[in-house]
C-alpha atoms as a PDB file:
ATOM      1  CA  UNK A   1     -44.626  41.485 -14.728  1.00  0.00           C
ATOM      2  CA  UNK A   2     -44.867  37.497 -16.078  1.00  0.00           C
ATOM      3  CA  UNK A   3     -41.826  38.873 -18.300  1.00  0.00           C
ATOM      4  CA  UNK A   4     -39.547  40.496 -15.874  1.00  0.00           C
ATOM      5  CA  UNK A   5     -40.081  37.192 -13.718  1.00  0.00           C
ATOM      6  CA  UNK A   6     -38.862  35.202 -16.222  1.00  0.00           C
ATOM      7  CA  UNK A   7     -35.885  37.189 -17.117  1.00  0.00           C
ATOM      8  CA  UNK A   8     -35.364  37.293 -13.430  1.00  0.00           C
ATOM      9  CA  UNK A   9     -35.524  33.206 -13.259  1.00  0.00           C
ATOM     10  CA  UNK A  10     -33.481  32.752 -16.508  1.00  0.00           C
ATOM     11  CA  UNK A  11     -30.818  34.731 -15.042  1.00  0.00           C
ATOM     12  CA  UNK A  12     -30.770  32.789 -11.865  1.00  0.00           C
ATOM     13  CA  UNK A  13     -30.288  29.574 -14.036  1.00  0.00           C
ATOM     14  CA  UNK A  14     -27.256  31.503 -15.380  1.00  0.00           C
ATOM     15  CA  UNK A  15     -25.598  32.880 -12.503  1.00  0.00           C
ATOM     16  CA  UNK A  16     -25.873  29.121 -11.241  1.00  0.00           C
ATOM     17  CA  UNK A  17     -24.483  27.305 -14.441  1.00  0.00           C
ATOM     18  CA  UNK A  18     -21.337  30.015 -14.504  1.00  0.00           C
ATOM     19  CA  UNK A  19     -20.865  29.340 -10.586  1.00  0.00           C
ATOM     20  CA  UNK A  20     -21.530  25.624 -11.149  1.00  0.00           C
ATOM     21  CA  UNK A  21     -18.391  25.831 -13.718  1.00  0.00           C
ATOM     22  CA  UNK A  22     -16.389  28.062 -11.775  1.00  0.00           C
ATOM     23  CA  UNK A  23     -16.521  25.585  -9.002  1.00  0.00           C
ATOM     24  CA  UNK A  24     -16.035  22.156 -10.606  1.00  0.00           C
ATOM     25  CA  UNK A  25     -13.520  21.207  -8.214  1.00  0.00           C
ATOM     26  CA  UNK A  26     -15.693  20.515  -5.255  1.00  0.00           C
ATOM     27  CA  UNK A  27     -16.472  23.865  -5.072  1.00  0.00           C
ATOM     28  CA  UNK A  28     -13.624  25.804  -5.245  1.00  0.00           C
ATOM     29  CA  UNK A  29     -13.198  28.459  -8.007  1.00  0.00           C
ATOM     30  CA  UNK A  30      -8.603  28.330  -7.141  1.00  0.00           C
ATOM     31  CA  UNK A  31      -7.974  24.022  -6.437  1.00  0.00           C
ATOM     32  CA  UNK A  32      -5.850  23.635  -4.235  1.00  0.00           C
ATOM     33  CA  UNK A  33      -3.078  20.434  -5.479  1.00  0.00           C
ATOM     34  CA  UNK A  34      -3.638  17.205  -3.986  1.00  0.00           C
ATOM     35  CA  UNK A  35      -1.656  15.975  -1.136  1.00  0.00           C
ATOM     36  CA  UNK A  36       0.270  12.683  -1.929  1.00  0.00           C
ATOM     37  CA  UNK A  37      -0.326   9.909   0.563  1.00  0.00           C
ATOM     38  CA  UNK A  38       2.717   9.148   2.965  1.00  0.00           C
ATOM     39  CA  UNK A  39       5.594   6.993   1.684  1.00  0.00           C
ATOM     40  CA  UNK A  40       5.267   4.556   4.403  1.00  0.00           C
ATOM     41  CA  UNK A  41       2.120   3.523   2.192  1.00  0.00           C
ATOM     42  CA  UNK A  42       3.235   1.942   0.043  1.00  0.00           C
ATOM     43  CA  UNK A  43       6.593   0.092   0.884  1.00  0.00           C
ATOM     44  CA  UNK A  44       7.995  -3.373   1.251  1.00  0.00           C
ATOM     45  CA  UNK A  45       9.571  -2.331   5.137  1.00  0.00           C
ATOM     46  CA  UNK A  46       7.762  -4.630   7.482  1.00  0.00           C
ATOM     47  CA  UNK A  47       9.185  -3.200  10.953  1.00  0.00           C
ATOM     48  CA  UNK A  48      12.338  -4.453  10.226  1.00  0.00           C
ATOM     49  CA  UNK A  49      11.610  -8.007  10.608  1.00  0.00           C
ATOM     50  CA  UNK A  50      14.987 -10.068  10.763  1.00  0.00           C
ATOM     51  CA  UNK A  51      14.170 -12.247   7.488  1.00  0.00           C
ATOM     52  CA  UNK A  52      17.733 -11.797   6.279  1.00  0.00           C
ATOM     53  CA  UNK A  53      21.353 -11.573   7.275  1.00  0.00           C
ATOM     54  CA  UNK A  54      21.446 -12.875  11.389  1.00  0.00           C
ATOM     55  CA  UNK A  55      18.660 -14.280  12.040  1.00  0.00           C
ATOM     56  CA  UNK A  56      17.476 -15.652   8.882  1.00  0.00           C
ATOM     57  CA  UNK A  57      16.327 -19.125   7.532  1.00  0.00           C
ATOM     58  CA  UNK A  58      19.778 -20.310   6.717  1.00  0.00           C
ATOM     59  CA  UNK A  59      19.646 -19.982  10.801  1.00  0.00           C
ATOM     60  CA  UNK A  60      18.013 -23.713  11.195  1.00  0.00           C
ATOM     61  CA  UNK A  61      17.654 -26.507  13.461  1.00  0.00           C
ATOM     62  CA  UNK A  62      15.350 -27.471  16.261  1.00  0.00           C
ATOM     63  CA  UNK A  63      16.105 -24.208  18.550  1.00  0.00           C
ATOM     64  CA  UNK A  64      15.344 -21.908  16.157  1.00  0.00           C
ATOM     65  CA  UNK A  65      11.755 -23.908  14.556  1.00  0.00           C
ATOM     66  CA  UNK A  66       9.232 -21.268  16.252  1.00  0.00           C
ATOM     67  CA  UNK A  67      11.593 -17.997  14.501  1.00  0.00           C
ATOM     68  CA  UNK A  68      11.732 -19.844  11.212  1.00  0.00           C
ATOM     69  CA  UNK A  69       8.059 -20.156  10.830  1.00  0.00           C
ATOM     70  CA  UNK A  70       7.482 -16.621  11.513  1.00  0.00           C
ATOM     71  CA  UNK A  71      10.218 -15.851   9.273  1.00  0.00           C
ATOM     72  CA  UNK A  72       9.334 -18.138   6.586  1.00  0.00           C
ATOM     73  CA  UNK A  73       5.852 -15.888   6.551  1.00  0.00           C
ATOM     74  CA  UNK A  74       7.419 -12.658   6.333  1.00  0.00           C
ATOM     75  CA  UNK A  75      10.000 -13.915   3.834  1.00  0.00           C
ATOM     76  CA  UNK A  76       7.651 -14.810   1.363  1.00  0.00           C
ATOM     77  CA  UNK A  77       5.769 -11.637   1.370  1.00  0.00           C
ATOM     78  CA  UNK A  78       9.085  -9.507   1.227  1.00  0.00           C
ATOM     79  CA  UNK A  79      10.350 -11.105  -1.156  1.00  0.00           C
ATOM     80  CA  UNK A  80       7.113 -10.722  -3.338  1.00  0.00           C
ATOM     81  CA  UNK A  81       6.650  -7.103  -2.366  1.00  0.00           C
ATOM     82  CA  UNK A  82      10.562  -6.505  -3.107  1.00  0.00           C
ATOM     83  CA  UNK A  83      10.228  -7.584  -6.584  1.00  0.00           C
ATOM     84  CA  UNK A  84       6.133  -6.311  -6.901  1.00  0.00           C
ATOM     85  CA  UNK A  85       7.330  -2.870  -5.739  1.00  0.00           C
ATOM     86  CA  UNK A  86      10.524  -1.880  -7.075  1.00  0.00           C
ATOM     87  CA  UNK A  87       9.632  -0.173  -9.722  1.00  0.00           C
ATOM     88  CA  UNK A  88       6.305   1.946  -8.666  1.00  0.00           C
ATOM     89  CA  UNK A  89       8.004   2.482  -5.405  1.00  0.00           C
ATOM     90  CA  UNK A  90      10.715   4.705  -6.812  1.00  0.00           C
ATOM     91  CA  UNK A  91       7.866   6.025  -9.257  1.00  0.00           C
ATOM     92  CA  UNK A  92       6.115   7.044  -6.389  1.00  0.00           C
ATOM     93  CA  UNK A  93       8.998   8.197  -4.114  1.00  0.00           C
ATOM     94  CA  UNK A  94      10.375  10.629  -6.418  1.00  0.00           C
ATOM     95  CA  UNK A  95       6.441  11.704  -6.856  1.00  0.00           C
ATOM     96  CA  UNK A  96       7.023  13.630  -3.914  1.00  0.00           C
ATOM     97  CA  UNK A  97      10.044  15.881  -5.349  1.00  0.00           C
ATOM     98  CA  UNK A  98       7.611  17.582  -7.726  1.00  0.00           C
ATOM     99  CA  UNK A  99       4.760  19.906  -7.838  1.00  0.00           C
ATOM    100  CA  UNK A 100       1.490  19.202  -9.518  1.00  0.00           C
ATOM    101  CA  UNK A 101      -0.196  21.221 -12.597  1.00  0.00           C
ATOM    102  CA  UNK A 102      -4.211  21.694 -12.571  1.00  0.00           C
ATOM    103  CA  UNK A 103      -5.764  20.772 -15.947  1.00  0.00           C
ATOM    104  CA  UNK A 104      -8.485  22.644 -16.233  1.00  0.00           C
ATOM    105  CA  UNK A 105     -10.244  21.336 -19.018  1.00  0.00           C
ATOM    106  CA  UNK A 106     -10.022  18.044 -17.621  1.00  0.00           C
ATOM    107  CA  UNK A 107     -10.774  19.149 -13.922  1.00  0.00           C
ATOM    108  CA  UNK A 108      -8.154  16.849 -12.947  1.00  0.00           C
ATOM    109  CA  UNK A 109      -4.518  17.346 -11.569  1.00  0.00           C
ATOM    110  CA  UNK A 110      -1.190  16.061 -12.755  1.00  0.00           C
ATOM    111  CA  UNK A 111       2.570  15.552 -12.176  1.00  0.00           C
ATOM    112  CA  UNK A 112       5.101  14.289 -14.598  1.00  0.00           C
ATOM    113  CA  UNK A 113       8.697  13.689 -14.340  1.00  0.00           C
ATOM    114  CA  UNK A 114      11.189  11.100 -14.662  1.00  0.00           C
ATOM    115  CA  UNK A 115      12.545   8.482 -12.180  1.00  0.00           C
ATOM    116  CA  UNK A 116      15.688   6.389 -12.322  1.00  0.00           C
ATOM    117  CA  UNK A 117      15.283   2.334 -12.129  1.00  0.00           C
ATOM    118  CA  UNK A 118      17.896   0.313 -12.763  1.00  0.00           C
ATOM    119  CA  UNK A 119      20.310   2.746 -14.659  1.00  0.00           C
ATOM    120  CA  UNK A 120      17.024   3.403 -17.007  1.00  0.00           C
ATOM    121  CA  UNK A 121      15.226   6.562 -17.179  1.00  0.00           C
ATOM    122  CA  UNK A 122      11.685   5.849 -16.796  1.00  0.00           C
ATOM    123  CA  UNK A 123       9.110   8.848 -17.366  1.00  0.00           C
ATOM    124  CA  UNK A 124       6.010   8.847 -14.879  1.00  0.00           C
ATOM    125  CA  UNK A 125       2.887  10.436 -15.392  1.00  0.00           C
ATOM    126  CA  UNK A 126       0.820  10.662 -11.878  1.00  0.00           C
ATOM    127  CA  UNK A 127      -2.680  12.068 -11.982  1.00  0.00           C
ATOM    128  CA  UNK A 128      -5.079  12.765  -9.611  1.00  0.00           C
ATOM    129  CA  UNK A 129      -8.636  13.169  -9.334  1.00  0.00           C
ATOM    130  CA  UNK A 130     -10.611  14.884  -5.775  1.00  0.00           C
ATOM    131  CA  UNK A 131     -13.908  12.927  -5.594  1.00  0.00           C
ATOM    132  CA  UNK A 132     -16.333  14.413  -2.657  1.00  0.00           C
ATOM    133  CA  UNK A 133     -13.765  12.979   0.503  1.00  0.00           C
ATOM    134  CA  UNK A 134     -11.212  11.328  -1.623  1.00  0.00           C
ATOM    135  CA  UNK A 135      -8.482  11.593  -4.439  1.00  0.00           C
ATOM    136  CA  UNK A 136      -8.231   8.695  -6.703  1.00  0.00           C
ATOM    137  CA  UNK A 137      -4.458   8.022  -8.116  1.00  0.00           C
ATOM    138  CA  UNK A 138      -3.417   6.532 -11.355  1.00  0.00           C
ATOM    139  CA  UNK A 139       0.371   6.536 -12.105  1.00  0.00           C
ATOM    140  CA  UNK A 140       1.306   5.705 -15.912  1.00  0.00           C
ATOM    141  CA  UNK A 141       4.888   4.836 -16.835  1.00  0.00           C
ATOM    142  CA  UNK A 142       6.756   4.627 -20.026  1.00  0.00           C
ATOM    143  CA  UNK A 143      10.093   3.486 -21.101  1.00  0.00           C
ATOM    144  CA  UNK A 144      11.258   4.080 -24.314  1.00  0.00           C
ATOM    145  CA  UNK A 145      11.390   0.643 -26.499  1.00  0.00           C
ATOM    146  CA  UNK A 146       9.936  -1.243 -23.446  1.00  0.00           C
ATOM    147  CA  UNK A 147       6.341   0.105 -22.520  1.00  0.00           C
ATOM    148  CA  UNK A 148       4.526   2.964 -23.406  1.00  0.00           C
ATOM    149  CA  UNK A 149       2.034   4.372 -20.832  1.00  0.00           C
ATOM    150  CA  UNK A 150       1.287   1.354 -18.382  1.00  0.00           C
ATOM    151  CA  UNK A 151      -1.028   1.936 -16.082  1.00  0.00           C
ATOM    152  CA  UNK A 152       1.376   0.287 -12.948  1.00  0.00           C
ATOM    153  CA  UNK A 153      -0.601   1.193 -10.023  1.00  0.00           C
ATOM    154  CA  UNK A 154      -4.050   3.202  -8.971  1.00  0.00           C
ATOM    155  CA  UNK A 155      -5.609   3.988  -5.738  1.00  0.00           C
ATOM    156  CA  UNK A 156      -7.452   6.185  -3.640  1.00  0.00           C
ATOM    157  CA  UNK A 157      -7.107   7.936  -0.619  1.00  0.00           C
ATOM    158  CA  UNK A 158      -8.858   9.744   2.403  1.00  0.00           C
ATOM    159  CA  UNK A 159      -8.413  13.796   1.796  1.00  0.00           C
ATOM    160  CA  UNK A 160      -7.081  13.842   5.235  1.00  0.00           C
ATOM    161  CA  UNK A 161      -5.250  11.210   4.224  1.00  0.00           C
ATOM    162  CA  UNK A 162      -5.924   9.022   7.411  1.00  0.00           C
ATOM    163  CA  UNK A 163      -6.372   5.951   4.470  1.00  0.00           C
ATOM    164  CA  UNK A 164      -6.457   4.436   1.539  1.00  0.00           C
ATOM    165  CA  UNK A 165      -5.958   1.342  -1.299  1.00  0.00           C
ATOM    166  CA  UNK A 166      -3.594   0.878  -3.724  1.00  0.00           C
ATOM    167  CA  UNK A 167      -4.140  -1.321  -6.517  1.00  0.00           C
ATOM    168  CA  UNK A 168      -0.599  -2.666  -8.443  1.00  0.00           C
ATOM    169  CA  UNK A 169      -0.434  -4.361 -12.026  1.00  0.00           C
ATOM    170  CA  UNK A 170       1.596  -7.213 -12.134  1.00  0.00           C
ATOM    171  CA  UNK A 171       3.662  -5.846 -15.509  1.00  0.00           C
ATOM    172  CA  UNK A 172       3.527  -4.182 -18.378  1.00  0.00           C
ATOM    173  CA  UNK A 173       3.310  -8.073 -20.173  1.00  0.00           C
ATOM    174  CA  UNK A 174       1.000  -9.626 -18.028  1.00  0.00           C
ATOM    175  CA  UNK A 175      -1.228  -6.093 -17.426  1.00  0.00           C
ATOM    176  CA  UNK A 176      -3.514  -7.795 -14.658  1.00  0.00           C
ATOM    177  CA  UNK A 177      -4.210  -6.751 -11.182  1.00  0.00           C
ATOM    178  CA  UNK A 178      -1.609  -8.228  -8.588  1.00  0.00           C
ATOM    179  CA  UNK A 179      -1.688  -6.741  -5.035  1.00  0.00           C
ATOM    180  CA  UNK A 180      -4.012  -4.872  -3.116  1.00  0.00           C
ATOM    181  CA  UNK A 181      -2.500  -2.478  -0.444  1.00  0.00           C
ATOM    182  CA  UNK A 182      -5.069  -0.869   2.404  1.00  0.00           C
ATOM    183  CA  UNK A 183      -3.449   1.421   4.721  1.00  0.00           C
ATOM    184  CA  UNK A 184      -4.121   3.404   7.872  1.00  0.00           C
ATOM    185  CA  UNK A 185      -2.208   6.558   9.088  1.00  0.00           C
ATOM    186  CA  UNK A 186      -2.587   7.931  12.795  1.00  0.00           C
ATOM    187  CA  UNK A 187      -0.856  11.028  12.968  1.00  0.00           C
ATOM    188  CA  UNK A 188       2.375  11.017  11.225  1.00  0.00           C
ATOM    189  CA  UNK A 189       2.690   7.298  11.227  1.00  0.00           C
ATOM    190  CA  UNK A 190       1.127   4.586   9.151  1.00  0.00           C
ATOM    191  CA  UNK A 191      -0.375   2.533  12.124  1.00  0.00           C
ATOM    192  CA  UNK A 192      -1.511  -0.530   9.294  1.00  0.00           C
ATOM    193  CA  UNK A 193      -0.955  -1.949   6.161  1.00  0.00           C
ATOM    194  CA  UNK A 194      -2.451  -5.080   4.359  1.00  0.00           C
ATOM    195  CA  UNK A 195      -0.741  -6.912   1.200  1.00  0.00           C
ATOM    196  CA  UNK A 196      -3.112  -8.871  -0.881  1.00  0.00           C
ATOM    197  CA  UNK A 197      -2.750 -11.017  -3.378  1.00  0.00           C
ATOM    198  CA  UNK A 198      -5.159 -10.361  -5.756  1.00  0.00           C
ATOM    199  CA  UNK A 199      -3.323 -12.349  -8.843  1.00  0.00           C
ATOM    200  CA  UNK A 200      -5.757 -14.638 -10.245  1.00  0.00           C
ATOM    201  CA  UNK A 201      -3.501 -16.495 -11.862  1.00  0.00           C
ATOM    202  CA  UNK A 202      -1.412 -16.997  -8.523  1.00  0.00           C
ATOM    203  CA  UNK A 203      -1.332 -19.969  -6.386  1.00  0.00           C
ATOM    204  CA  UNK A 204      -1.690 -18.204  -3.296  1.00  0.00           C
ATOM    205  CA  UNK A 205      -4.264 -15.468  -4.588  1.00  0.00           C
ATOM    206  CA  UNK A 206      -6.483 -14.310  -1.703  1.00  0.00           C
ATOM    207  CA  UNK A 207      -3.200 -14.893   0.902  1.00  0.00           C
ATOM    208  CA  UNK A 208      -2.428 -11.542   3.369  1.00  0.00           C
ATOM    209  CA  UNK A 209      -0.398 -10.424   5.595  1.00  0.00           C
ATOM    210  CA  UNK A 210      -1.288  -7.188   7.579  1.00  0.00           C
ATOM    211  CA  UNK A 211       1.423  -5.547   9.462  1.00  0.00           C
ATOM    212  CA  UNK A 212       1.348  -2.371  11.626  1.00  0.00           C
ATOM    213  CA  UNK A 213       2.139  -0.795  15.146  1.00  0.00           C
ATOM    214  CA  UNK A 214       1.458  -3.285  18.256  1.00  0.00           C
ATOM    215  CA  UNK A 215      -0.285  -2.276  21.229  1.00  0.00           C
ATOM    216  CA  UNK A 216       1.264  -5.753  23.360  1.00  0.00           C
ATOM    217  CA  UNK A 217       3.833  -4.038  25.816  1.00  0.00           C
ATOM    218  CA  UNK A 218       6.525  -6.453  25.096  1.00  0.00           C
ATOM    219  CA  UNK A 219       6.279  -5.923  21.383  1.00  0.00           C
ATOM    220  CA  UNK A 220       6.477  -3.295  18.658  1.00  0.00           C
ATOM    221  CA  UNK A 221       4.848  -4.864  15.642  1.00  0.00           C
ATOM    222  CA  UNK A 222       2.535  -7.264  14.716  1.00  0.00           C
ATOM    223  CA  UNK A 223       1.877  -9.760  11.941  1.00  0.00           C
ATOM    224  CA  UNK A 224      -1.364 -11.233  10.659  1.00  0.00           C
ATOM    225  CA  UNK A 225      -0.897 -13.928   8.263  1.00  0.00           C
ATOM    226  CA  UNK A 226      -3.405 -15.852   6.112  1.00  0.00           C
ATOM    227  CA  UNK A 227      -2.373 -17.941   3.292  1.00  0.00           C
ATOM    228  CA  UNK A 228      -4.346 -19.518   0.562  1.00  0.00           C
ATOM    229  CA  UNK A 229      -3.378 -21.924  -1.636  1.00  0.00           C
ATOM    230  CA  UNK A 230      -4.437 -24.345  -4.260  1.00  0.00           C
ATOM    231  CA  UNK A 231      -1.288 -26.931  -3.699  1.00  0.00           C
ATOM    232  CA  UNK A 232      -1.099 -26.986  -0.381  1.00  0.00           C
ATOM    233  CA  UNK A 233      -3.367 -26.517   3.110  1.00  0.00           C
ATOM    234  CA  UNK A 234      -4.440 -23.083   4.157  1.00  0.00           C
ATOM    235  CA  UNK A 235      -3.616 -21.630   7.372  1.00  0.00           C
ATOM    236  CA  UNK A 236      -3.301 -18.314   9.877  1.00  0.00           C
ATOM    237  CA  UNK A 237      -0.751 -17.328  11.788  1.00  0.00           C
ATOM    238  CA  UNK A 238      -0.538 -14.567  14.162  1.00  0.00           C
ATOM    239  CA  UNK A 239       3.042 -12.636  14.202  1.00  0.00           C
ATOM    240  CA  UNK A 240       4.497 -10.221  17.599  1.00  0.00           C
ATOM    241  CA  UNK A 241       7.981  -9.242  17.150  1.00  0.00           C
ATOM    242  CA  UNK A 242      10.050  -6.754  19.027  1.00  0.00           C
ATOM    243  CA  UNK A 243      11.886  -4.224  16.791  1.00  0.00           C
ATOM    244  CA  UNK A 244      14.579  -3.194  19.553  1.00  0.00           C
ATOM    245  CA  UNK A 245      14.899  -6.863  21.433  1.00  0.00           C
ATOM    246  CA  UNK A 246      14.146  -8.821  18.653  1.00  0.00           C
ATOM    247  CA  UNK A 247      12.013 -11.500  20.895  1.00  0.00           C
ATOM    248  CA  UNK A 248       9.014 -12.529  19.409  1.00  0.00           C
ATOM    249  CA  UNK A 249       5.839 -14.856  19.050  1.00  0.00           C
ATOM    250  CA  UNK A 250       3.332 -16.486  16.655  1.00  0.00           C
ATOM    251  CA  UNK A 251       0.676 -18.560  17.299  1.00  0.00           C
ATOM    252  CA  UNK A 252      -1.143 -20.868  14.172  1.00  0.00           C
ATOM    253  CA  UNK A 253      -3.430 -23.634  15.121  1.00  0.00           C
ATOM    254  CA  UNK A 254      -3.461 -24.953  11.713  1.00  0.00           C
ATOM    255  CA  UNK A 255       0.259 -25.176  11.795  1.00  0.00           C
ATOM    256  CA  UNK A 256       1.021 -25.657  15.523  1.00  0.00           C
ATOM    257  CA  UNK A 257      -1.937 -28.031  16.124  1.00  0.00           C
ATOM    258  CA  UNK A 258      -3.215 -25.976  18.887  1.00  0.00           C
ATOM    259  CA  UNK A 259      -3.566 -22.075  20.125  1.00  0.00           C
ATOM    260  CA  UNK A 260      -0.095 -22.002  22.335  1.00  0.00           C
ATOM    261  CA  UNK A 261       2.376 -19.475  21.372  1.00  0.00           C
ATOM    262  CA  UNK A 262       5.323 -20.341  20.606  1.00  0.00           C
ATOM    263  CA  UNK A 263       7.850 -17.710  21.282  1.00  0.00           C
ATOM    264  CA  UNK A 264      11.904 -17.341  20.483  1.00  0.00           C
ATOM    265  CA  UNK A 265      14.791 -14.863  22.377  1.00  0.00           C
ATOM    266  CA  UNK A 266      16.992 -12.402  20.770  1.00  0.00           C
ATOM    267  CA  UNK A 267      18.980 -14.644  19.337  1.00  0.00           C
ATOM    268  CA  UNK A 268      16.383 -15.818  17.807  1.00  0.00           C
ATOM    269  CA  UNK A 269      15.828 -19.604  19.630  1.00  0.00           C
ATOM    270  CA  UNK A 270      13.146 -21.289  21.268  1.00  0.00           C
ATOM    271  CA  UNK A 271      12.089 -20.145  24.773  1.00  0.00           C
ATOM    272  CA  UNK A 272       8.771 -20.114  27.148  1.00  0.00           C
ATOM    273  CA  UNK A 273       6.440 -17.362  26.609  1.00  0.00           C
ATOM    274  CA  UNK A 274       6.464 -14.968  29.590  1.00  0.00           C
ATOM    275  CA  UNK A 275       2.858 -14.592  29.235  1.00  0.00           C
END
């Protein structure tokens, strides 16, 4: 009887161990491929804020001095994100024009193609891991004679996708961690995204802006701006722009020298604040 029982047990352990490996992938014996988090994610649009063209700095003078500080803010950080994100945004865009294979010895998933940049074919390698509620990302890109296999950018996102972070090296050169992005989805729309600067070796590292949908009836997006710096004096800045009217506000204490807002029309000059 002891005998059978144990023969009983150590087939138990074995059945377990063979279902255990069956179902590596959180549990399910077929995986079913990762979905890729929206494009809106990771991108340098910032509702459209007039930075450029009509409306832009060249625009200056004393009507237009409560626009131009809210522009000089967004400026900086699309400009940054513009030349940050060129290259692993296209990576990633063209991510979502092919299918993933399942590696199982690995237990991971993975998608490679290739992605023009510049009139140069670079070759992408995106994997992807499922961890309990999330999928971690790394992307690795290679150009022939250039870089081989840089890690550009890793993240990780909700499996529902309702979030995530995204983590971007600066270049292939200086390999170091450069921006941070965290991002919120609500339904088909990303609803918020914040840039970091996580460069140590920038003057502004620890500076963010964080941009998404506003819920102030006069306005369609909002900015949140704090800036670090080691050569000049920090400050914040709060950002409300209309996408459709182009009116807007910000309000910076630091800057201003009180909590007023200062709001402009939509031709972008100085005016009172309705509210």
């Amino acid at each position: 009887m002891k005998t059978f029982s144990k023969k009983l047990f150590s087939a138990l352990i074995a059945c377990l161990i063979v279902f255990s490996s069956c179902s590596e992938d959180n549990g399910e014996s077929n995986p079913t491929a990762p979905q890729l988090p929206p494009q809106q994610s990771m991108s340098a649009n910032m509702g459209g804020f007039p930075s450029n063209g009509e409306g832009s700095m060249a625009n200056s003078g004393e009507a237009r001095t409560h626009f131009n500080f809210a522009a000089g803010n967004v400026l900086f950080w699309q400009t940054l994100l513009n030349v940050q994100l060129a290259i692993p945004v296209a990576a990633f865009q063209e991510a979502f024009n092919h299918s993933f294979e399942y590696l199982d010895s690995d237990g991971i998933w993975k998608s490679e193609y290739d992605v023009s940049v510049a009139n140069k074919s670079i070759t992408a390698t995106l994997y992807a891991d499922r961890s309990g509620n999330q999928i971690e990302w790394e992307m690795y890109l290679s150009l022939p004679g250039e870089f081989d296999n840089f890690l550009w950018f890793s993240g990780e996102s909700n499996l529902d996708n309702s979030g995530g972070t995204w983590v971007l090296y600066r270049s292939p050169s200086e390999p170091r961690a450069a921006l941070q992005i965290d991002w919120q989805k609500e339904n088909d729309a990303v609803i918020k995204s914040t840039y970091t600067l996580i460069d140590t070796q920038a003057d502004k590292s620890g500076s963010f802006i964080e941009y998404g949908l506003s819920s102030e009836a006069a306005f369609t997006h909002y900015y949140e701006v704090s800036v670090k710096s080691e050569s000049s004096e920090d400050y914040d800045a709060l950002i409300y722009y209309n996408q459709e009217t182009r009116i807007g506000s910000v309000t910076s204490v630091s800057y201003f020298g009180d909590n007023g807002k200062r709001c402009w029309n939509s031709s972008f000059e100085n005016t009172d604040c309705q509210n």
